[in-house]
C-alpha atoms as a PDB file:
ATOM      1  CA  UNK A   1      -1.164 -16.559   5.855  1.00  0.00           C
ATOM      2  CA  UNK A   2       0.071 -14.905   9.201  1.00  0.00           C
ATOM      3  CA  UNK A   3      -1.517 -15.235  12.196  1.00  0.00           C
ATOM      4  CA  UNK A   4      -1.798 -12.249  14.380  1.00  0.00           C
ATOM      5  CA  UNK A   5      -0.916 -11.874  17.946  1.00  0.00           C
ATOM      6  CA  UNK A   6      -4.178 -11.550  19.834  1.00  0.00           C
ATOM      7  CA  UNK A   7      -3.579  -8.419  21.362  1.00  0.00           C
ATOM      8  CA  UNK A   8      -3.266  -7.724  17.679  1.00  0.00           C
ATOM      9  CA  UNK A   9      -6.461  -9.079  17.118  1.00  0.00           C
ATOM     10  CA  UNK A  10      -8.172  -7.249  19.708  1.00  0.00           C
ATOM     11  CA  UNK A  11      -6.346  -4.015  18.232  1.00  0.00           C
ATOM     12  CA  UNK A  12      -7.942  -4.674  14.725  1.00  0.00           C
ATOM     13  CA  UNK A  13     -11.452  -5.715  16.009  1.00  0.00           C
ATOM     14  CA  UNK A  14     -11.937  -2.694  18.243  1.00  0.00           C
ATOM     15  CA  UNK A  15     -10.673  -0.124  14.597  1.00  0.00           C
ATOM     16  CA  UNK A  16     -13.163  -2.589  13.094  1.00  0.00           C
ATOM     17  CA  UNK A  17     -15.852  -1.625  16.020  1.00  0.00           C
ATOM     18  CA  UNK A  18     -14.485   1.835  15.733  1.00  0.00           C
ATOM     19  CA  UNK A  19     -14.881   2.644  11.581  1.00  0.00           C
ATOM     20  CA  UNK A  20     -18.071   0.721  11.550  1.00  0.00           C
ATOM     21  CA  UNK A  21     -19.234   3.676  13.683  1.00  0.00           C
ATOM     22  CA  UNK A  22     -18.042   6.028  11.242  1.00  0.00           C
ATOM     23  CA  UNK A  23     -20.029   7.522   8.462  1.00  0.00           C
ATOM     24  CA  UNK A  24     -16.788   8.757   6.760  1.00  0.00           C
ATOM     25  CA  UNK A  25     -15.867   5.533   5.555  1.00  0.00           C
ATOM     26  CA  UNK A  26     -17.079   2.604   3.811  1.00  0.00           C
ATOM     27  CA  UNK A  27     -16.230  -1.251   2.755  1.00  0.00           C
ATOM     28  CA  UNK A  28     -15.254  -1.302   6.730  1.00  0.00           C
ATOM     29  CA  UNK A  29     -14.513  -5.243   6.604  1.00  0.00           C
ATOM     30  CA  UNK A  30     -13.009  -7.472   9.238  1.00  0.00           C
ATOM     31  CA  UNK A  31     -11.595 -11.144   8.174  1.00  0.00           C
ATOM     32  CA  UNK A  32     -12.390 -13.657  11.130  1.00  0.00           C
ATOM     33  CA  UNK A  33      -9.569 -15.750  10.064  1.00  0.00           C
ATOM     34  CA  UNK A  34      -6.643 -13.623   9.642  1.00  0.00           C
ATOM     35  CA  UNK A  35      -7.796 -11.117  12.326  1.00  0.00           C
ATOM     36  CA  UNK A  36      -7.255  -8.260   9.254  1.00  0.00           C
ATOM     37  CA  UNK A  37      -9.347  -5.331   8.716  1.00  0.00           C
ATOM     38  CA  UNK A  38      -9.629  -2.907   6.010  1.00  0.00           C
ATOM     39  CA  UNK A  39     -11.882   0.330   5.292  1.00  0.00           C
ATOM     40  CA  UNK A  40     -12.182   3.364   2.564  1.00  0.00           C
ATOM     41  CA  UNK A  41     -12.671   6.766   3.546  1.00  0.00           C
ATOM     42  CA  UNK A  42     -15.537   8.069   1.786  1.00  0.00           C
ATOM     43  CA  UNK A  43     -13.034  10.329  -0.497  1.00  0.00           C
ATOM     44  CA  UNK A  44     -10.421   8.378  -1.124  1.00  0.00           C
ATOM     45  CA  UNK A  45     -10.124   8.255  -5.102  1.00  0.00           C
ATOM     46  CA  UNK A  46      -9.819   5.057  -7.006  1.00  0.00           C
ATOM     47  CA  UNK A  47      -7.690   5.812 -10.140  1.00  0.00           C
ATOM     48  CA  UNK A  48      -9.981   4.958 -13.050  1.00  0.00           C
ATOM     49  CA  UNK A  49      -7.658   5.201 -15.628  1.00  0.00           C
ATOM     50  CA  UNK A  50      -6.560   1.946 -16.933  1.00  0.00           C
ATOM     51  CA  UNK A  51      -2.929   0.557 -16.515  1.00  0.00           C
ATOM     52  CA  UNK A  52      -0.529  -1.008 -19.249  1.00  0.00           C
ATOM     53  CA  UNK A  53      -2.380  -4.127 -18.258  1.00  0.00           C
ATOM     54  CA  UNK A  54      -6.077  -2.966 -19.700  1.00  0.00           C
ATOM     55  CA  UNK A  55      -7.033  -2.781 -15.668  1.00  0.00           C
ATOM     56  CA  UNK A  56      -7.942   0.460 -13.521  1.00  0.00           C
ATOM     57  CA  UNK A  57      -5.329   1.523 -11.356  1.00  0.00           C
ATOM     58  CA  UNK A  58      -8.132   1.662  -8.741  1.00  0.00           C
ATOM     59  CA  UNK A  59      -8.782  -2.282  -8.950  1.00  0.00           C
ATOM     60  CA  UNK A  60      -4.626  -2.639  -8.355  1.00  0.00           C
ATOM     61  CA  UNK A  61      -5.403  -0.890  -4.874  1.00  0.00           C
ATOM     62  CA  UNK A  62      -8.258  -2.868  -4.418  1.00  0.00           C
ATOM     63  CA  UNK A  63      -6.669  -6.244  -4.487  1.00  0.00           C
ATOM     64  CA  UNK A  64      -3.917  -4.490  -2.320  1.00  0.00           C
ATOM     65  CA  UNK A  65      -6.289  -3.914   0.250  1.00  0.00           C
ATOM     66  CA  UNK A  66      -7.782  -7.471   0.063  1.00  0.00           C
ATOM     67  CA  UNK A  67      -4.071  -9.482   0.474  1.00  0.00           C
ATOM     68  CA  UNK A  68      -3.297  -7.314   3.126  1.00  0.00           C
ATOM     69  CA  UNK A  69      -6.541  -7.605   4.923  1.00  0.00           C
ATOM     70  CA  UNK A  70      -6.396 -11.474   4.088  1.00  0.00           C
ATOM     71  CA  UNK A  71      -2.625 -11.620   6.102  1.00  0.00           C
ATOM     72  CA  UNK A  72      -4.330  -9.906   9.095  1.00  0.00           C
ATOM     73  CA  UNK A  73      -2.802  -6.828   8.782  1.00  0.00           C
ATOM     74  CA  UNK A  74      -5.018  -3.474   9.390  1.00  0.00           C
ATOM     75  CA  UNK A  75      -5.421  -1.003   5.950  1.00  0.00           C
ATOM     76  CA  UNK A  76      -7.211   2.174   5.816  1.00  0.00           C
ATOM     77  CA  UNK A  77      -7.624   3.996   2.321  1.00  0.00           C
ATOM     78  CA  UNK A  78      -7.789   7.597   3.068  1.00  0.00           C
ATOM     79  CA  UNK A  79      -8.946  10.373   1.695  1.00  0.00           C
ATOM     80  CA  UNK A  80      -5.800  11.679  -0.326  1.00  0.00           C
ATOM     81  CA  UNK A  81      -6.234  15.274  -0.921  1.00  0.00           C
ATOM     82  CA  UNK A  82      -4.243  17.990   1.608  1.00  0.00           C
ATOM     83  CA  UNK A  83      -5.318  21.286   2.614  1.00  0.00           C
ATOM     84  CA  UNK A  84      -2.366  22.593  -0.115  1.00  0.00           C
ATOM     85  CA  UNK A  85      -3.767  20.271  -3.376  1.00  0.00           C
ATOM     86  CA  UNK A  86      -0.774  18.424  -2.747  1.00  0.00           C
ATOM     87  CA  UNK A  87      -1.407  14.587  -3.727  1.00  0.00           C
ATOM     88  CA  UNK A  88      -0.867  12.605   0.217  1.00  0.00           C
ATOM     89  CA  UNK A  89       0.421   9.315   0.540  1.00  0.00           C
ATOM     90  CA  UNK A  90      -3.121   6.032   0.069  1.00  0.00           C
ATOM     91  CA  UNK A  91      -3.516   5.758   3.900  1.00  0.00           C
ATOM     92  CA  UNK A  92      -2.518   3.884   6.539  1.00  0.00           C
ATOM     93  CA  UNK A  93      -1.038   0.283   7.213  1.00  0.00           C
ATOM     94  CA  UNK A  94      -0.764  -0.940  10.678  1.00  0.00           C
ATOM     95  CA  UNK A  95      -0.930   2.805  11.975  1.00  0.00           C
ATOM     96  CA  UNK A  96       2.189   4.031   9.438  1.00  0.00           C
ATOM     97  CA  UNK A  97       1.290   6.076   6.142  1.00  0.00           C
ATOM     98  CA  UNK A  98       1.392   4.259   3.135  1.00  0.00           C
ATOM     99  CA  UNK A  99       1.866   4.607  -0.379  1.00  0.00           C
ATOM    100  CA  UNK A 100       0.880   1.479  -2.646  1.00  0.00           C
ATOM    101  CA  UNK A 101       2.659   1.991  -6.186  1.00  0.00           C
ATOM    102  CA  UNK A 102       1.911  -0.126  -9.292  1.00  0.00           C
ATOM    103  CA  UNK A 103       5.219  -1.600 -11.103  1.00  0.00           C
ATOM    104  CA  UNK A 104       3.803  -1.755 -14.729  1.00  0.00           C
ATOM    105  CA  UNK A 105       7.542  -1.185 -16.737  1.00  0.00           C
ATOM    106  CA  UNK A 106      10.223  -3.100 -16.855  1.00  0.00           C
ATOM    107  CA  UNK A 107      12.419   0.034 -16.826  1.00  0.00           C
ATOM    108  CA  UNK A 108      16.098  -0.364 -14.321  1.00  0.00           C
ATOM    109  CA  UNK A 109      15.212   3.333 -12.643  1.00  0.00           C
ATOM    110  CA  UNK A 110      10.960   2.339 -12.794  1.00  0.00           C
ATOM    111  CA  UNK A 111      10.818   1.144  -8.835  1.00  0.00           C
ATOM    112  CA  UNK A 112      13.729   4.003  -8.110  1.00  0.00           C
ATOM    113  CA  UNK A 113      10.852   6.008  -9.480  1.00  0.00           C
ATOM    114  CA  UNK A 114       8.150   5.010  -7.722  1.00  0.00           C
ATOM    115  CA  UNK A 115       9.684   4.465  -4.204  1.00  0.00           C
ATOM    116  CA  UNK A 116      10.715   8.989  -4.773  1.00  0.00           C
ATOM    117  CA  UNK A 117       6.928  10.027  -5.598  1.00  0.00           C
ATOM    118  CA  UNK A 118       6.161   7.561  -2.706  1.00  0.00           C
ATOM    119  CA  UNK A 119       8.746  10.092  -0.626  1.00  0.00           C
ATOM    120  CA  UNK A 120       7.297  13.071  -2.168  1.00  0.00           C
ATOM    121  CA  UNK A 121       3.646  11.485  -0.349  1.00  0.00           C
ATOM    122  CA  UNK A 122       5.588  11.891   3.056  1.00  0.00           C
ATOM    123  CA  UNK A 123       4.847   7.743   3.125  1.00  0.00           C
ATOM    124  CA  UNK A 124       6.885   5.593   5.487  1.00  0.00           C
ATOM    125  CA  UNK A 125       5.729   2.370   4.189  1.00  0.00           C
ATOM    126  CA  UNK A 126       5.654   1.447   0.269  1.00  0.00           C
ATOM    127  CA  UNK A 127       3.753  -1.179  -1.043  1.00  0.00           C
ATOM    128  CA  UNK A 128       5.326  -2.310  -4.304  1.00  0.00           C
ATOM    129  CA  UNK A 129       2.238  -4.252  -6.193  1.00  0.00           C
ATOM    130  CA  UNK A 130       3.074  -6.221  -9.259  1.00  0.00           C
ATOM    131  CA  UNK A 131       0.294  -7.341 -11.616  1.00  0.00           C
ATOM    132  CA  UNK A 132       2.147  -9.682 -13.582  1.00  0.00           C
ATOM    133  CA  UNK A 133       3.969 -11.775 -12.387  1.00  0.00           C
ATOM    134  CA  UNK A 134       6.795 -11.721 -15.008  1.00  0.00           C
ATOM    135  CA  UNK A 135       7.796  -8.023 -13.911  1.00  0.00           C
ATOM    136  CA  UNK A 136       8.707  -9.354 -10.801  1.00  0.00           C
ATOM    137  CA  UNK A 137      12.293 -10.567  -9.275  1.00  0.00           C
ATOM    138  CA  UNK A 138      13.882 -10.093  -6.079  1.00  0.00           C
ATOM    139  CA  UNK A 139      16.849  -8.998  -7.969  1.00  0.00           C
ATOM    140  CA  UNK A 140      14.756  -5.995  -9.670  1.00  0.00           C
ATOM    141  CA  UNK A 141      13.592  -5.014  -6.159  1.00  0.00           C
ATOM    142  CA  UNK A 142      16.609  -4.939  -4.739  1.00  0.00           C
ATOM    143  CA  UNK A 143      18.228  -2.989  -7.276  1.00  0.00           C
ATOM    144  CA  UNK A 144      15.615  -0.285  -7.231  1.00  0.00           C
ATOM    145  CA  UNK A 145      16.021   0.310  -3.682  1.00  0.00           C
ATOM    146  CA  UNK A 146      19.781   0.460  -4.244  1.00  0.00           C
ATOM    147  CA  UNK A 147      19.058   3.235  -7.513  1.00  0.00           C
ATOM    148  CA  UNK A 148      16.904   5.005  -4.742  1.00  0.00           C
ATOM    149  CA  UNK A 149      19.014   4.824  -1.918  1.00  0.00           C
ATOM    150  CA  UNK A 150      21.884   6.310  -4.367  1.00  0.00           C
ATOM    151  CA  UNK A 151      19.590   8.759  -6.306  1.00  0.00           C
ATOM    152  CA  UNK A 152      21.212  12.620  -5.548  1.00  0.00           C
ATOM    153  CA  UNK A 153      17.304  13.468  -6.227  1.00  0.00           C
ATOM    154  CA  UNK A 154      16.271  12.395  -2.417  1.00  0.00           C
ATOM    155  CA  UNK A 155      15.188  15.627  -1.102  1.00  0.00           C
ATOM    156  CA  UNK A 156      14.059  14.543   2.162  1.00  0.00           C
ATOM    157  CA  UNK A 157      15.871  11.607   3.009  1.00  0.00           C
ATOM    158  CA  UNK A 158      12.610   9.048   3.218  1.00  0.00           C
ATOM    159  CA  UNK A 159      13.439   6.609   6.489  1.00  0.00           C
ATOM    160  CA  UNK A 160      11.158   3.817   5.103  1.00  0.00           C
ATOM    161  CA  UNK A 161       9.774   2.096   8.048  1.00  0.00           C
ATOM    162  CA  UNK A 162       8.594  -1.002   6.039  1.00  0.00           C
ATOM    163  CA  UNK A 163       8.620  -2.541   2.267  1.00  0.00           C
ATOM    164  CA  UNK A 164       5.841  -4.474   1.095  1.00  0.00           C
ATOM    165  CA  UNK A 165       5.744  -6.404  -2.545  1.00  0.00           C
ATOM    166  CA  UNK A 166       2.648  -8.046  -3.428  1.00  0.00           C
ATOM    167  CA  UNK A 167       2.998 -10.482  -6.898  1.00  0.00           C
ATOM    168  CA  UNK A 168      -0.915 -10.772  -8.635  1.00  0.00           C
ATOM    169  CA  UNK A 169      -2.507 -11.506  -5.261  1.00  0.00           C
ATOM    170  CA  UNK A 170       0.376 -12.809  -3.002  1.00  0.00           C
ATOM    171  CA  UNK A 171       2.289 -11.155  -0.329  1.00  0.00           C
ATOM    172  CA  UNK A 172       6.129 -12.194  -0.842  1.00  0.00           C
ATOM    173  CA  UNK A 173       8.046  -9.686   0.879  1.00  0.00           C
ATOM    174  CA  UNK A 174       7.187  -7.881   3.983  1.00  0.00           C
ATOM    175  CA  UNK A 175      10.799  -6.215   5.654  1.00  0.00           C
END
């Protein structure tokens, strides 16, 4: 587990302080260890349709939240709906807009795929979450971000700030 600076710390306890105050969001959690904090805006919508795995989609963000949290890092679920009905990117990690995306296939273009709706959210930091294990390989991941670095689709040229994969409940990759 990472340790956070403790002007980072201090950062994350004062959001803490700060979302505690507000009624727009709930689960507001701080972790004394880790110095992480995580909270849920009051409309942010937890997928309740159930995955190739027999789990909601929701729970896969869920367990997101609580790794992250648990390595001290600061994750806000927002509410994901725009003005326009377009679909926004999950919320924020560490102050950057992020998208967390589910890698259920086994498929060469499946994290290609997900990293371009990701881009379509107007995210700057992916979280790749695995559920199984088995789907996972550093090879795989690097291979969809060269398919999606390649891919003439790219409309907007995403600058990805930041790559996180999280295996089951493990962070192993955080660039």
């Amino acid at each position: 587990m990472m340790r956070r600076s403790d002007l980072q710390r201090e950062e994350n306890y004062n959001e803490y302080l700060r979302l505690l105050q507000n009624d727009d969001y709930l689960g507001v959690t701080y972790d004394e260890v880790s110095g992480g904090v995580s909270a849920v805006h009051k409309y942010h919508q937890f997928d309740k349709q159930k995955g190739a795995f027999g789990i909601r989609r929701g729970d896969y963000e869920r367990i997101v939240v609580n790794v992250l949290r648990n390595e001290g890092h600061r994750i806000v679920l927002e509410s994901e709906m725009s003005v326009q009905g377009i679909k926004k990117c999950d919320g924020l990690l560490d102050d950057i807009p992020m998208e967390i995306k589910s890698i259920e296939g086994r498929g060469t273009w499946t994290i290609s795929t997900k990293l371009l709706e990701a881009e379509k959210q107007h995210a700057k930091c992916v979280v790749l979450f695995f559920p199984k294990a088995d789907l996972y390989s550093d090879f795989r991941v690097i291979e969809g971000l060269r398919l999606f670095f390649s891919c003439p689709k790219r409309e907007n040229q995403l600058k990805l700030s930041r790559l996180l994969v999280i295996v089951e409940n493990r962070l192993v990759t955080d660039i």
